[in-house]
C-alpha atoms as a PDB file:
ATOM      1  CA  UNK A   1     110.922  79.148 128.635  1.00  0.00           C
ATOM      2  CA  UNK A   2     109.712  75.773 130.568  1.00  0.00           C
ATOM      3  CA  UNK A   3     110.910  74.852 134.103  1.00  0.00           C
ATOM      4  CA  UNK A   4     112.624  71.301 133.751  1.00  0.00           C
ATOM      5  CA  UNK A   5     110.378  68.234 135.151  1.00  0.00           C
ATOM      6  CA  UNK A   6     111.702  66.731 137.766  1.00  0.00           C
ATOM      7  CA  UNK A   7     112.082  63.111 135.966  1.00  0.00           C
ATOM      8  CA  UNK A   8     114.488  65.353 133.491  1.00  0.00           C
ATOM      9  CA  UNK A   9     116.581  67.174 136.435  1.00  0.00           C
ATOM     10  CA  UNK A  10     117.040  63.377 137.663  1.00  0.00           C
ATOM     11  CA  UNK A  11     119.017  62.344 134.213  1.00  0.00           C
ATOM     12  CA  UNK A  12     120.804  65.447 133.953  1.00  0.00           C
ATOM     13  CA  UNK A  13     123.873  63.568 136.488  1.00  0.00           C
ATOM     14  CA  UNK A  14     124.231  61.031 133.322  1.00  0.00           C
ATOM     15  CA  UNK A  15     124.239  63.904 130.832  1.00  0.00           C
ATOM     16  CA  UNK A  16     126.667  65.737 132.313  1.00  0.00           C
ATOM     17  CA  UNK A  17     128.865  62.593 133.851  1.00  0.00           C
ATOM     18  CA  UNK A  18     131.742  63.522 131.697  1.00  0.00           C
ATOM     19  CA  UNK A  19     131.720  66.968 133.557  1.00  0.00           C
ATOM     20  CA  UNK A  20     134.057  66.084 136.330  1.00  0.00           C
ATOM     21  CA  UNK A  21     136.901  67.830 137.896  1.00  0.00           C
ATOM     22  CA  UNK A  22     139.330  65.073 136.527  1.00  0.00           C
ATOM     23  CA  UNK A  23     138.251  65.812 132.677  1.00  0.00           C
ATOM     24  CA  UNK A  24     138.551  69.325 133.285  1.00  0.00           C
ATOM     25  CA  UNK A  25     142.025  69.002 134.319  1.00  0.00           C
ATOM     26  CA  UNK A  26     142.779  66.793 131.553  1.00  0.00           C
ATOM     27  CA  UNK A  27     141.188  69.363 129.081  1.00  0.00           C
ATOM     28  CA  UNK A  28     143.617  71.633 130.544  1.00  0.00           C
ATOM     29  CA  UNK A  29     146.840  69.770 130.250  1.00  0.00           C
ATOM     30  CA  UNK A  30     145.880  68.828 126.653  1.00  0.00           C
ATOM     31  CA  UNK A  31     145.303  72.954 126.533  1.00  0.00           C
ATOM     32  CA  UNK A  32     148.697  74.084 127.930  1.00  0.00           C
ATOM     33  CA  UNK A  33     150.694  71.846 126.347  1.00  0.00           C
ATOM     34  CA  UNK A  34     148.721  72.731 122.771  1.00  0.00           C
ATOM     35  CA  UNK A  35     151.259  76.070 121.669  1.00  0.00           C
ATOM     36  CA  UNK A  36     147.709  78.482 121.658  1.00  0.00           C
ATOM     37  CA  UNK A  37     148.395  80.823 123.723  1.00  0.00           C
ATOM     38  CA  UNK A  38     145.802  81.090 126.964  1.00  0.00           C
ATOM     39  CA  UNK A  39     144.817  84.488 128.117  1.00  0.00           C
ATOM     40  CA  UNK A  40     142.025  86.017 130.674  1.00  0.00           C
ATOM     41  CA  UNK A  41     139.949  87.907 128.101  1.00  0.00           C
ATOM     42  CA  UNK A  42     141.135  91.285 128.920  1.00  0.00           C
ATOM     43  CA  UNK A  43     143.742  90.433 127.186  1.00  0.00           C
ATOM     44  CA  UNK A  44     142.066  89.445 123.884  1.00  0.00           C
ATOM     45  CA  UNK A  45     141.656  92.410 121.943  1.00  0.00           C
ATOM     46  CA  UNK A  46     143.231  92.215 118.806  1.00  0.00           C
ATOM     47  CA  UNK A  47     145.528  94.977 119.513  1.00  0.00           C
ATOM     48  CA  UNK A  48     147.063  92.447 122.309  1.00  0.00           C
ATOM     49  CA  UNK A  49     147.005  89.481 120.585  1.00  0.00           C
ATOM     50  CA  UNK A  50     149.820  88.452 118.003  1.00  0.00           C
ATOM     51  CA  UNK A  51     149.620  86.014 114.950  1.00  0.00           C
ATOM     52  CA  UNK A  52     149.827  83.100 117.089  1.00  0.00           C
ATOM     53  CA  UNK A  53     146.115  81.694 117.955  1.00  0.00           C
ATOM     54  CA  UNK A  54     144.848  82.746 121.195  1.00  0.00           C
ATOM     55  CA  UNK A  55     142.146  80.593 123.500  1.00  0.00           C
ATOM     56  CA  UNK A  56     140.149  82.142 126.720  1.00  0.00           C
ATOM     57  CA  UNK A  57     138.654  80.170 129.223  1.00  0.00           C
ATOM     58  CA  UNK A  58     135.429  82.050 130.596  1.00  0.00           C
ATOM     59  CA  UNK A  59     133.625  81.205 133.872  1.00  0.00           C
ATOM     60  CA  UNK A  60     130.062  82.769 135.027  1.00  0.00           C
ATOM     61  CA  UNK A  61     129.758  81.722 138.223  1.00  0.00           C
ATOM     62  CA  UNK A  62     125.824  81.329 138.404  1.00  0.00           C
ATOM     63  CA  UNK A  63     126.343  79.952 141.502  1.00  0.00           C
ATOM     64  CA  UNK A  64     128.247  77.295 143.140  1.00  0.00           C
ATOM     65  CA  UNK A  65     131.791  79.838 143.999  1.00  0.00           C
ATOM     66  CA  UNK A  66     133.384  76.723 145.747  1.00  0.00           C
ATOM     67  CA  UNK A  67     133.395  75.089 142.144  1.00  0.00           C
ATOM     68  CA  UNK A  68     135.091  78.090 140.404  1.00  0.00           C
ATOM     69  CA  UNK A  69     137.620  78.222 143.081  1.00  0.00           C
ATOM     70  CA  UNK A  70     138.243  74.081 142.042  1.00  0.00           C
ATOM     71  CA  UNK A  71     137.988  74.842 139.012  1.00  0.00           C
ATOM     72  CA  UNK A  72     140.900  78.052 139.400  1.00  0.00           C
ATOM     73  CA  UNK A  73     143.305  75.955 141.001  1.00  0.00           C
ATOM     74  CA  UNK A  74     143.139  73.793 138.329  1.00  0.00           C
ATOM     75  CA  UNK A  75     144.108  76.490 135.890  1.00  0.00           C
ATOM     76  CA  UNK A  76     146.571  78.005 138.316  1.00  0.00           C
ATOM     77  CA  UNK A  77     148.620  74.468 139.007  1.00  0.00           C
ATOM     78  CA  UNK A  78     149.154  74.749 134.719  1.00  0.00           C
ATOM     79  CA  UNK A  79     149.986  77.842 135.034  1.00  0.00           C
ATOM     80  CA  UNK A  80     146.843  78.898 132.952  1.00  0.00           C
ATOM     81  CA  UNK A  81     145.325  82.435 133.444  1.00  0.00           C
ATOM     82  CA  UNK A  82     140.940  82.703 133.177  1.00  0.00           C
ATOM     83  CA  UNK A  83     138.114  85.180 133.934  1.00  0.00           C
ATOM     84  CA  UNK A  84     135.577  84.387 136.450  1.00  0.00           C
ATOM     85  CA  UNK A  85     132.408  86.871 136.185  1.00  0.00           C
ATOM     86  CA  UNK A  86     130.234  86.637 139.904  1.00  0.00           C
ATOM     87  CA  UNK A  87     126.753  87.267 139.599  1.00  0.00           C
ATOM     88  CA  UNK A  88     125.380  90.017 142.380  1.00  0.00           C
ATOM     89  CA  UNK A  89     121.806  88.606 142.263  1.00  0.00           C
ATOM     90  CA  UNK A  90     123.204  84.668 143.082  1.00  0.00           C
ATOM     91  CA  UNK A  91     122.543  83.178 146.560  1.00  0.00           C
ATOM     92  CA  UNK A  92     126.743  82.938 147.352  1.00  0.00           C
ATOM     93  CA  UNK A  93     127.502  86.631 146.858  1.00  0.00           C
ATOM     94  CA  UNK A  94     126.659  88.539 150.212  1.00  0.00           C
ATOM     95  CA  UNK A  95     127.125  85.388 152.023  1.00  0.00           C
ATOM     96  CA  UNK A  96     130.110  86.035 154.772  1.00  0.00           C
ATOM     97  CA  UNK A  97     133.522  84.883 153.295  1.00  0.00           C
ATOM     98  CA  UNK A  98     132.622  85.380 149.734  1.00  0.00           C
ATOM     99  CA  UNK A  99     134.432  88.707 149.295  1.00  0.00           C
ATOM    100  CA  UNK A 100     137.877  86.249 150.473  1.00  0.00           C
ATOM    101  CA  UNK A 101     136.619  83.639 148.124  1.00  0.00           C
ATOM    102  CA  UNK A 102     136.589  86.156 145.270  1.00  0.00           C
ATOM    103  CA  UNK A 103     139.683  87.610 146.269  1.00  0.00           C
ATOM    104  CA  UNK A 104     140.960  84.460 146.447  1.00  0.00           C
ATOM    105  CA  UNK A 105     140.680  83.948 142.713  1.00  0.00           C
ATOM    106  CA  UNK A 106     142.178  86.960 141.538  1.00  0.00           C
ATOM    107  CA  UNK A 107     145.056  85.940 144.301  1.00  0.00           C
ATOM    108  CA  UNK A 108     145.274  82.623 142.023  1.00  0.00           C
ATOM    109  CA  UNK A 109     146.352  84.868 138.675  1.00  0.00           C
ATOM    110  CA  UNK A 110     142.741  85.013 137.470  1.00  0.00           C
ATOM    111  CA  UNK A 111     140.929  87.609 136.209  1.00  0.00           C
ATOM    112  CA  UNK A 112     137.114  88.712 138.119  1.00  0.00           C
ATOM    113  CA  UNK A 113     134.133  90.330 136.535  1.00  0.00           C
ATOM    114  CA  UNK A 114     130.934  91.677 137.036  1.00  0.00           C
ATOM    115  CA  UNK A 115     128.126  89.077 135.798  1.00  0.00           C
ATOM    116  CA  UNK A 116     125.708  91.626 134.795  1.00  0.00           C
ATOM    117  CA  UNK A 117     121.932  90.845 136.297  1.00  0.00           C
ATOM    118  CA  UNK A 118     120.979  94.434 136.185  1.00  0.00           C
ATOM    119  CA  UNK A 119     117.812  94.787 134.031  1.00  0.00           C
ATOM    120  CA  UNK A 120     116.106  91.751 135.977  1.00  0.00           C
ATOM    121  CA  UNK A 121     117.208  93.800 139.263  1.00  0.00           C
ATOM    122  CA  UNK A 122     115.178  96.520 138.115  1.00  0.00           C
ATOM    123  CA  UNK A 123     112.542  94.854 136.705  1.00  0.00           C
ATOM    124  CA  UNK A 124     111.740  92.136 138.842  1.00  0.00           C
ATOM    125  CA  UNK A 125     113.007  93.649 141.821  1.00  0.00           C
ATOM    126  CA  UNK A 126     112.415  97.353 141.488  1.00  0.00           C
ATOM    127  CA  UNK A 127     115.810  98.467 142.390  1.00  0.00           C
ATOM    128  CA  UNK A 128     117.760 101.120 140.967  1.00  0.00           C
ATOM    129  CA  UNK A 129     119.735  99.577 138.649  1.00  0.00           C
ATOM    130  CA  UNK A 130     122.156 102.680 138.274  1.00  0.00           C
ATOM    131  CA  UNK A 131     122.499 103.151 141.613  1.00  0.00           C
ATOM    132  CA  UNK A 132     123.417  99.676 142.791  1.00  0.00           C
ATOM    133  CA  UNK A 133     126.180  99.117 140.040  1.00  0.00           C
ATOM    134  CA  UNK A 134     127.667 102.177 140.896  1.00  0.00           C
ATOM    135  CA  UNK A 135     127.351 101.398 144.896  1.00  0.00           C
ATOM    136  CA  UNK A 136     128.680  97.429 144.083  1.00  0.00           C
ATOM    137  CA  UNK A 137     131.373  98.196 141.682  1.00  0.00           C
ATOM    138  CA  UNK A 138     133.076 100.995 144.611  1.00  0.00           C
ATOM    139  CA  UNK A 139     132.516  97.690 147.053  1.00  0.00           C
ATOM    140  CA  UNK A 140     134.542  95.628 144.903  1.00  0.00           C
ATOM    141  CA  UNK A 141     137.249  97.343 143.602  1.00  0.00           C
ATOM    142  CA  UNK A 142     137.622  98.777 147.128  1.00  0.00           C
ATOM    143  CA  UNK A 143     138.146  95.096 148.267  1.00  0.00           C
ATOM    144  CA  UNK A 144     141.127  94.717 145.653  1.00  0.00           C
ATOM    145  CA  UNK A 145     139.442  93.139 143.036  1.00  0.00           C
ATOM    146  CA  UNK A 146     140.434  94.839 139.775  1.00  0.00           C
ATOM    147  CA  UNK A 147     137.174  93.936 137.583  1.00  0.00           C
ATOM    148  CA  UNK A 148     137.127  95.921 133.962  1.00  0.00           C
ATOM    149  CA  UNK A 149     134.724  93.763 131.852  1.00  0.00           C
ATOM    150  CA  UNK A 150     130.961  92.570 132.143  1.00  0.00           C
ATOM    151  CA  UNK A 151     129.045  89.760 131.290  1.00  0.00           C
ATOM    152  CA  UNK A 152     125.440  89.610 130.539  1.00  0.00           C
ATOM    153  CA  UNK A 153     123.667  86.951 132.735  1.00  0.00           C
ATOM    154  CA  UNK A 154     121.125  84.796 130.678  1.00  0.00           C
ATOM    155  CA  UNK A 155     118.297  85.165 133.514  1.00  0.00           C
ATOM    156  CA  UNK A 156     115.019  83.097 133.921  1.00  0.00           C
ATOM    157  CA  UNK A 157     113.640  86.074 133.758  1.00  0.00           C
ATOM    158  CA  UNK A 158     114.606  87.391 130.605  1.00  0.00           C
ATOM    159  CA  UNK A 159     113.724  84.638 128.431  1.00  0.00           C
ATOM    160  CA  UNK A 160     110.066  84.738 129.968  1.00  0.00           C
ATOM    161  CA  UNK A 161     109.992  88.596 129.563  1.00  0.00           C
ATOM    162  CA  UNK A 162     111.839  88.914 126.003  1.00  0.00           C
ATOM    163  CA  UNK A 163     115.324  91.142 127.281  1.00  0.00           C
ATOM    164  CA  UNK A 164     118.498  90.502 127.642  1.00  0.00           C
ATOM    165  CA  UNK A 165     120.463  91.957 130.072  1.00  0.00           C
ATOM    166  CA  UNK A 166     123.027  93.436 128.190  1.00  0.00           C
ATOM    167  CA  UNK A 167     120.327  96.133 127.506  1.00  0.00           C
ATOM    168  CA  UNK A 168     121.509  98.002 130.065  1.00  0.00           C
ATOM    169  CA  UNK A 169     124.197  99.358 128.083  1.00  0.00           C
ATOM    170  CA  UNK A 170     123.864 102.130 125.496  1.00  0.00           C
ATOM    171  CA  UNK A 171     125.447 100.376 122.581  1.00  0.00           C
ATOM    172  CA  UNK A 172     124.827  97.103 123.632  1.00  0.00           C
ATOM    173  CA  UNK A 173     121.016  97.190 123.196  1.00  0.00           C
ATOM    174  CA  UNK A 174     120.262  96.693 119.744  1.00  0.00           C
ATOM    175  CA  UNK A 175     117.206  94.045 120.021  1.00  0.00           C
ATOM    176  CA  UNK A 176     117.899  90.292 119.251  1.00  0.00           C
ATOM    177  CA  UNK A 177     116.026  87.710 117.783  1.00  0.00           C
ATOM    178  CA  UNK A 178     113.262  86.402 120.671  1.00  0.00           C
ATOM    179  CA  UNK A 179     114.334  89.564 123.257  1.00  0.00           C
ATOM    180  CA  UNK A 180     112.500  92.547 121.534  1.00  0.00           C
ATOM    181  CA  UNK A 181     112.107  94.580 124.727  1.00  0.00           C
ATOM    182  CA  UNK A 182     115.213  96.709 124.529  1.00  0.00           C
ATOM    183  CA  UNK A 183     114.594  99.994 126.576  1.00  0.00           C
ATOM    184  CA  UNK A 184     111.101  98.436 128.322  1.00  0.00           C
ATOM    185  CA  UNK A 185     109.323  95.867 129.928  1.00  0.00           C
ATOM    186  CA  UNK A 186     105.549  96.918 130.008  1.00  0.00           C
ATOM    187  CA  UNK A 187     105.632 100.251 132.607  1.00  0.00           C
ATOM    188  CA  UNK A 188     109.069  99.946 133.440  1.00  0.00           C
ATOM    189  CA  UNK A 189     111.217 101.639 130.930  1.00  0.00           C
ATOM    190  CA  UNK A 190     115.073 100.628 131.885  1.00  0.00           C
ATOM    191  CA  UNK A 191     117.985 102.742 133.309  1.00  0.00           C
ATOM    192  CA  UNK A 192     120.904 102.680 130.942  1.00  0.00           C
ATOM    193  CA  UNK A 193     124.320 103.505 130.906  1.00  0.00           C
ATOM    194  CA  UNK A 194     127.477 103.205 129.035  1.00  0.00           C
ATOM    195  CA  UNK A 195     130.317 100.812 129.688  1.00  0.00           C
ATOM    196  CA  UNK A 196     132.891 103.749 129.833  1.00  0.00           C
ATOM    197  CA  UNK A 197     130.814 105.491 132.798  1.00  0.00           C
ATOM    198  CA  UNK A 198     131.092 102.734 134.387  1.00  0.00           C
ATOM    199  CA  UNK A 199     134.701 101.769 134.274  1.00  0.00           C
ATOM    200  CA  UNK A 200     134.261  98.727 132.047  1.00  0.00           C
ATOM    201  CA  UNK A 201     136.865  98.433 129.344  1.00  0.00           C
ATOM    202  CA  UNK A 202     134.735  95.063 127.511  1.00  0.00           C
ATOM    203  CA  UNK A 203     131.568  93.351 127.158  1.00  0.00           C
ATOM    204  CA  UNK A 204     132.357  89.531 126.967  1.00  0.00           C
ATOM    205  CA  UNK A 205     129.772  89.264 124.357  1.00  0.00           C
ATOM    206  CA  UNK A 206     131.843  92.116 121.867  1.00  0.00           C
ATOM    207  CA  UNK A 207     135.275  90.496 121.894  1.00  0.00           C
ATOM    208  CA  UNK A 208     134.740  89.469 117.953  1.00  0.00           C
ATOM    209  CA  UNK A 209     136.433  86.053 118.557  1.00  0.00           C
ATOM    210  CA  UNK A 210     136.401  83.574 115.798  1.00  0.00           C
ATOM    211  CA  UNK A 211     135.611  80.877 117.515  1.00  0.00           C
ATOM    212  CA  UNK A 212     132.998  80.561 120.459  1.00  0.00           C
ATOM    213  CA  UNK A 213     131.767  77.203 122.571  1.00  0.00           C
ATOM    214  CA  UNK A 214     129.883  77.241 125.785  1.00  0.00           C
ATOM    215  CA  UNK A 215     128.806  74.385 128.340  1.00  0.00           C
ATOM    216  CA  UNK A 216     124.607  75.777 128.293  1.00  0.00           C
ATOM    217  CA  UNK A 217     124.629  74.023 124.611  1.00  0.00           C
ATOM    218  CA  UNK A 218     122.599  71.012 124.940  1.00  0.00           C
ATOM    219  CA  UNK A 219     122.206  68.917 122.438  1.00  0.00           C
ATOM    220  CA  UNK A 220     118.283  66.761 121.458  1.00  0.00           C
ATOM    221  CA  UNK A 221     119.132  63.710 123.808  1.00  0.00           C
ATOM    222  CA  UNK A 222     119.655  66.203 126.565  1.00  0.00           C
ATOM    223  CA  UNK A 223     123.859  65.607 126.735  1.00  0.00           C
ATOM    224  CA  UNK A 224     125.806  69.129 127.498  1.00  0.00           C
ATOM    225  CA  UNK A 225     128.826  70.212 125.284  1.00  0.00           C
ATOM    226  CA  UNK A 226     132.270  69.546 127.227  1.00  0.00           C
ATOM    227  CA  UNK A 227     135.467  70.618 126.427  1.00  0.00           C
ATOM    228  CA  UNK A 228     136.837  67.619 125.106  1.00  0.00           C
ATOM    229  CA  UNK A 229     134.988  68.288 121.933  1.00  0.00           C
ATOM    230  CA  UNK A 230     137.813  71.404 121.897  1.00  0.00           C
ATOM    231  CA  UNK A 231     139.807  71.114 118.525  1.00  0.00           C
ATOM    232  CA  UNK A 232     142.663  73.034 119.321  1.00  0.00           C
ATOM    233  CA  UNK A 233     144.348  71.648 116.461  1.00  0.00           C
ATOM    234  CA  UNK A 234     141.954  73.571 113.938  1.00  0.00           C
ATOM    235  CA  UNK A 235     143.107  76.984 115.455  1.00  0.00           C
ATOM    236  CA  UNK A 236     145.427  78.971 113.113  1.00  0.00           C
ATOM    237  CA  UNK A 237     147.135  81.934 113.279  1.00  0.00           C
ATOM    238  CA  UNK A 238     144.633  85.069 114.056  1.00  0.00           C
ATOM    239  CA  UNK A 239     142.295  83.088 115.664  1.00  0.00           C
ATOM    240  CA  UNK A 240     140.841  83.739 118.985  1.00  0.00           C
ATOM    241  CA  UNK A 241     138.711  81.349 120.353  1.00  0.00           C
ATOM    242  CA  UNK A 242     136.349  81.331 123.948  1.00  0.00           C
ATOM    243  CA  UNK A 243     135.400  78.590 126.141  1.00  0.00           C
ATOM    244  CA  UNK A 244     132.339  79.287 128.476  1.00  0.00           C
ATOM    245  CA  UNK A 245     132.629  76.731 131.215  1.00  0.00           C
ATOM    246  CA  UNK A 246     130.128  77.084 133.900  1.00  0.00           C
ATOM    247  CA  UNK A 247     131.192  76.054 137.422  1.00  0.00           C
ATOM    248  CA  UNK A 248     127.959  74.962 138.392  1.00  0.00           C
ATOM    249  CA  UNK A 249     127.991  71.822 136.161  1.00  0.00           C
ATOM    250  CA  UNK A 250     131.335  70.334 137.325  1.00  0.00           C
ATOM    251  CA  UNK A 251     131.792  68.107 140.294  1.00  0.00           C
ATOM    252  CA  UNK A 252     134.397  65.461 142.106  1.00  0.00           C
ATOM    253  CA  UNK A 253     132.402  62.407 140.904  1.00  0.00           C
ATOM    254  CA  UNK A 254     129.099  61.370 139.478  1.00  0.00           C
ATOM    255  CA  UNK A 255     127.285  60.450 142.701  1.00  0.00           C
ATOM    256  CA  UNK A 256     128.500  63.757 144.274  1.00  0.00           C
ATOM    257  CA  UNK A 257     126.235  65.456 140.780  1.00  0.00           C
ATOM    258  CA  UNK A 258     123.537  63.139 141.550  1.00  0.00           C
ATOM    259  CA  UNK A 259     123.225  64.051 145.381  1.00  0.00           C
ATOM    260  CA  UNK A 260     123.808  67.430 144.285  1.00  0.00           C
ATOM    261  CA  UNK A 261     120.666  67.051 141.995  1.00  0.00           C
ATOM    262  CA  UNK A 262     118.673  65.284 144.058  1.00  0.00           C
ATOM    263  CA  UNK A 263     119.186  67.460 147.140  1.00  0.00           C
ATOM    264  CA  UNK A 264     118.310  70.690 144.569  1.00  0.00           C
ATOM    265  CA  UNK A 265     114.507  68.933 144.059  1.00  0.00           C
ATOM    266  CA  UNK A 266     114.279  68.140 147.454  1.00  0.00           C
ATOM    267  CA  UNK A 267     114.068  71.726 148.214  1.00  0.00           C
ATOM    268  CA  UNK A 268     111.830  72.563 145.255  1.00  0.00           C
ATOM    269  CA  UNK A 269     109.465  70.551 146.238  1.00  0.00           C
ATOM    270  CA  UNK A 270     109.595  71.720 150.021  1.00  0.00           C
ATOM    271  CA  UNK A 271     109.189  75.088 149.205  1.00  0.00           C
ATOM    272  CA  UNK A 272     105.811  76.819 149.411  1.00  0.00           C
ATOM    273  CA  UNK A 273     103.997  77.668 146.147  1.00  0.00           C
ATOM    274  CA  UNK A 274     103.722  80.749 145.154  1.00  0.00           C
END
């Protein structure tokens, strides 16, 4: 995997100019007002859901939490329920206030959960991965926040060093096509557990939903998928569909994405080399 030139990062604004807060909200009335049923995932299993189709909007907040929490109100002013996984190795989560801000969602009727980063902690980092998920997941749920499922994060790191971080679980780490490195990377063999010792009643990635889009699929002129391209018409009865919508891509208006952008090179190319 390739870091993105610079002259590419500078187009992405015009790729992704459709992905404004104002579409997104018009996605969403088009949603509610469709007769599929919207539910946090949670809720998803078949055992939960009835004939009727059902649709799940799913956030991983890379970074950016002030967009998810747009992005929530949105969904809570339609009366629309979602789940918002924060990641514990992005820049916002120990920052002060971000406990409130992630309170904040699950205040708005939205589901929170974990946004799994734990084999690049260990292996990049050389923490112990068992340790800290037990240590973060008492921290959050003795904040309030109720979190049952995980999501694996799609790191940098794990497309350069072939693992995915869903590895971590027993069950979850049968090797994939391009991640072979299941239970090691080189001398570090990974610390595993199960999603049951862990209190975790799903993996977003096992839900066995019939239908599946997400906002990282890019397409050859460089243009990201949006919502809009939704048929909710095509859902029938049984099916259960996700949307992965990831805060970071959505804005107020184009020339806030391209300051945005430009601002995020600007400190690239300030930083030191390494």
């Amino acid at each position: 995997m390739t870091r993105r030139r610079p002259v590419r990062r500078l187009v992405e604004p015009w790729y992704e100019r459709h992905h404004l807060y104002r579409r997104y909200a018009a996605f969403l009335d088009r949603l509610g007002t469709s007769g599929v049923r919207v539910l946090p995932l949670r809720e998803l299993s078949p055992a939960l859901v009835s004939d009727a189709p059902a649709f799940s909007l799913r956030h991983d907040v890379d970074n950016r939490l002030d967009s998810a929490l747009v992005l929530a109100e949105l969904e809570r002013e339609r009366g629309l329920r979602a789940t918002y996984f924060v990641l514990h190795s992005a820049a916002y989560y120990d920052r002060p206030g971000s406990m409130e801000k992630m309170l904040r969602l699950q205040e708005l009727g939205h589901e929170v959960g974990f946004h799994n980063d734990l084999v690049t902690l260990q292996v990049v980092r050389g923490v112990d991965s068992r340790a800290y998920l037990d240590s973060e997941l008492a921290r959050l749920r003795g904040a309030g926040l109720d979190i049952v499922g995980v999501a694996a994060h799609g790191s940098y790191w794990g497309h350069r060093l072939g693992y995915k971080n869903e590895y971590f679980f027993r069950g979850l780490d049968d090797p994939q096509p391009g991640f072979p490195n299941a239970t090691r990377v080189g001398d570090v063999e990974f610390a595993k557990g199960t999603l049951e010792e862990f209190g975790f009643q799903y993996d977003a990635s096992r839900l066995g939903e019939t239908q599946y889009w997400t906002d990282s699929w890019v397409d050859a002129a460089g243009r990201r998928w949006h919502p809009d391209l939704v048929d909710l018409e095509a859902l029938g009865p049984g099916d259960r569909a996700i949307a992965l919508v990831h805060p970071c891509h959505w804005d107020a208006t184009l020339g806030g994405k391209l300051g945005r952008t430009v601002g995020r090179l600007a400190v690239r190319t300030l930083r030191p080399s390494r």
